[in-house]
N, C-alpha and C. Protein backbone atom coordinates (compact mmCIF):
# COMPACT_ATOMS: atom_id res chain seq x y z
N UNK A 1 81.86 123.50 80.86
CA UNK A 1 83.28 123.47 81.21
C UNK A 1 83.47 122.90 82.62
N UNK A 2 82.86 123.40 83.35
CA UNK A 2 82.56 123.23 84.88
C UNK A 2 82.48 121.26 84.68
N UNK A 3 81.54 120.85 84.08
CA UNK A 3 81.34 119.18 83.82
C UNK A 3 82.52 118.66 83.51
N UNK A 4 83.03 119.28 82.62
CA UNK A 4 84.19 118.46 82.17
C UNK A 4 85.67 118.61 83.11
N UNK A 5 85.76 119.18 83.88
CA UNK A 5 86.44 119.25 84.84
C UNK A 5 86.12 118.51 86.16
N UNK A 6 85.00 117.90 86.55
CA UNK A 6 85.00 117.44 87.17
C UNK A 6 85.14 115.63 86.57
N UNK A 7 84.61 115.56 85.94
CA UNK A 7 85.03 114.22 84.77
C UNK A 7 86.31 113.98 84.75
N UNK A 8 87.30 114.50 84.69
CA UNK A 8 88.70 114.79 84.39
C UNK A 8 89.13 114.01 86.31
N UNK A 9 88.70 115.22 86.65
CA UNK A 9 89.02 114.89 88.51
C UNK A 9 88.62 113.41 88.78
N UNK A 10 87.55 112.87 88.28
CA UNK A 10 86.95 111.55 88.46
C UNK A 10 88.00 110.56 88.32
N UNK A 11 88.07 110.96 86.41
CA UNK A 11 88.78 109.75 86.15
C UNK A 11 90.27 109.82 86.45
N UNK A 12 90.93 111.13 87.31
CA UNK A 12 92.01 110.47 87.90
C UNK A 12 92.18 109.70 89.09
N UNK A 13 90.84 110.59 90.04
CA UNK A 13 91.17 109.34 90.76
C UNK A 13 90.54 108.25 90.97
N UNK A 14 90.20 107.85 89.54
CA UNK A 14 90.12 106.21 89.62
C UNK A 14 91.02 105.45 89.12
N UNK A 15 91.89 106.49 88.19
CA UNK A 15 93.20 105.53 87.65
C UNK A 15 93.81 105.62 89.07
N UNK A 16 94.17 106.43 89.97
CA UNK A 16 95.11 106.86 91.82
C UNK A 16 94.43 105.56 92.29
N UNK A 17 93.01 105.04 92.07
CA UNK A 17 92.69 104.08 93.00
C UNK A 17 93.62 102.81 92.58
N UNK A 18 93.15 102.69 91.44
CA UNK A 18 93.41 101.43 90.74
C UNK A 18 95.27 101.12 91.05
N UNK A 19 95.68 102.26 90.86
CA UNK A 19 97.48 101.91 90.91
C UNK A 19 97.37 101.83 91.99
N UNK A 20 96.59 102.20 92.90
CA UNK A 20 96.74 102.12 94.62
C UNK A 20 96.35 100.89 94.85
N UNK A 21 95.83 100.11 94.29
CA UNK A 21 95.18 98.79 94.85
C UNK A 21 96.28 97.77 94.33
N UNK A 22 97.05 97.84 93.20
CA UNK A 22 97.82 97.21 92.75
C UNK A 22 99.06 97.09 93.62
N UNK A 23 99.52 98.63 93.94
CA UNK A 23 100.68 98.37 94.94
C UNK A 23 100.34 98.07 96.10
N UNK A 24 99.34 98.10 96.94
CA UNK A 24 98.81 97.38 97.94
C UNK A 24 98.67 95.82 97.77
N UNK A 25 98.28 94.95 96.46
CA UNK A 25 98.38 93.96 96.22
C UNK A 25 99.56 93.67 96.68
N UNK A 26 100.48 93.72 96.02
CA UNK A 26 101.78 93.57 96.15
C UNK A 26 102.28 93.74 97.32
N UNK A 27 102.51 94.53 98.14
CA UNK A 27 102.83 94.69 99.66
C UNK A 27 102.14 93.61 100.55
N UNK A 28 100.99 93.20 100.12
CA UNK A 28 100.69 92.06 100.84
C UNK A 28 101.04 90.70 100.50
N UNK A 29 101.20 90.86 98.56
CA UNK A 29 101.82 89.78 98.44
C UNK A 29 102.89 89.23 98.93
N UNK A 30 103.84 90.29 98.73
CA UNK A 30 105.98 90.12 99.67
C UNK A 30 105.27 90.26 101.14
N UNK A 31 104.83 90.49 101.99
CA UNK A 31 104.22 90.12 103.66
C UNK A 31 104.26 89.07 103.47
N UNK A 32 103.39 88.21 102.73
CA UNK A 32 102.87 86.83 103.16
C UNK A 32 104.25 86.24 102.60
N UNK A 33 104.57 86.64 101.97
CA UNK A 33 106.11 85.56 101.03
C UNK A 33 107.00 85.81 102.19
N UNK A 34 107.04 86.80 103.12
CA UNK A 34 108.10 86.95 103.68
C UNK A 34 107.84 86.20 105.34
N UNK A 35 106.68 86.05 105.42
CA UNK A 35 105.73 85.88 106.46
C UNK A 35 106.07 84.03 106.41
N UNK A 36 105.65 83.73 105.85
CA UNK A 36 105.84 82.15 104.76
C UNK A 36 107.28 81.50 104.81
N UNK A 37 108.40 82.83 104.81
CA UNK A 37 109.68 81.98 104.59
C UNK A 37 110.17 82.47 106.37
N UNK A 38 109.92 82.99 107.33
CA UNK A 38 110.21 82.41 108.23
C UNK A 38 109.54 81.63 109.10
């Protein structure tokens, strides 16, 4: 039980990473777009 709870903990935060890297994509993408248009 103990295993599978930590499995659980894992794979959330690798889905937390993954959406975290995506909206970080993005924040740098609109920087540079915004960076770019002045």
């Amino acid at each position: 039980m103990g295993g599978e709870k930590i499995l659980e903990l894992l794979r959330y935060v690798k889905s937390s990473l993954e959406q975290l890297e995506i909206v970080m994509g993005a924040f740098v993408f609109i920087y540079h777009a915004i960076g770019e248009g002045q």
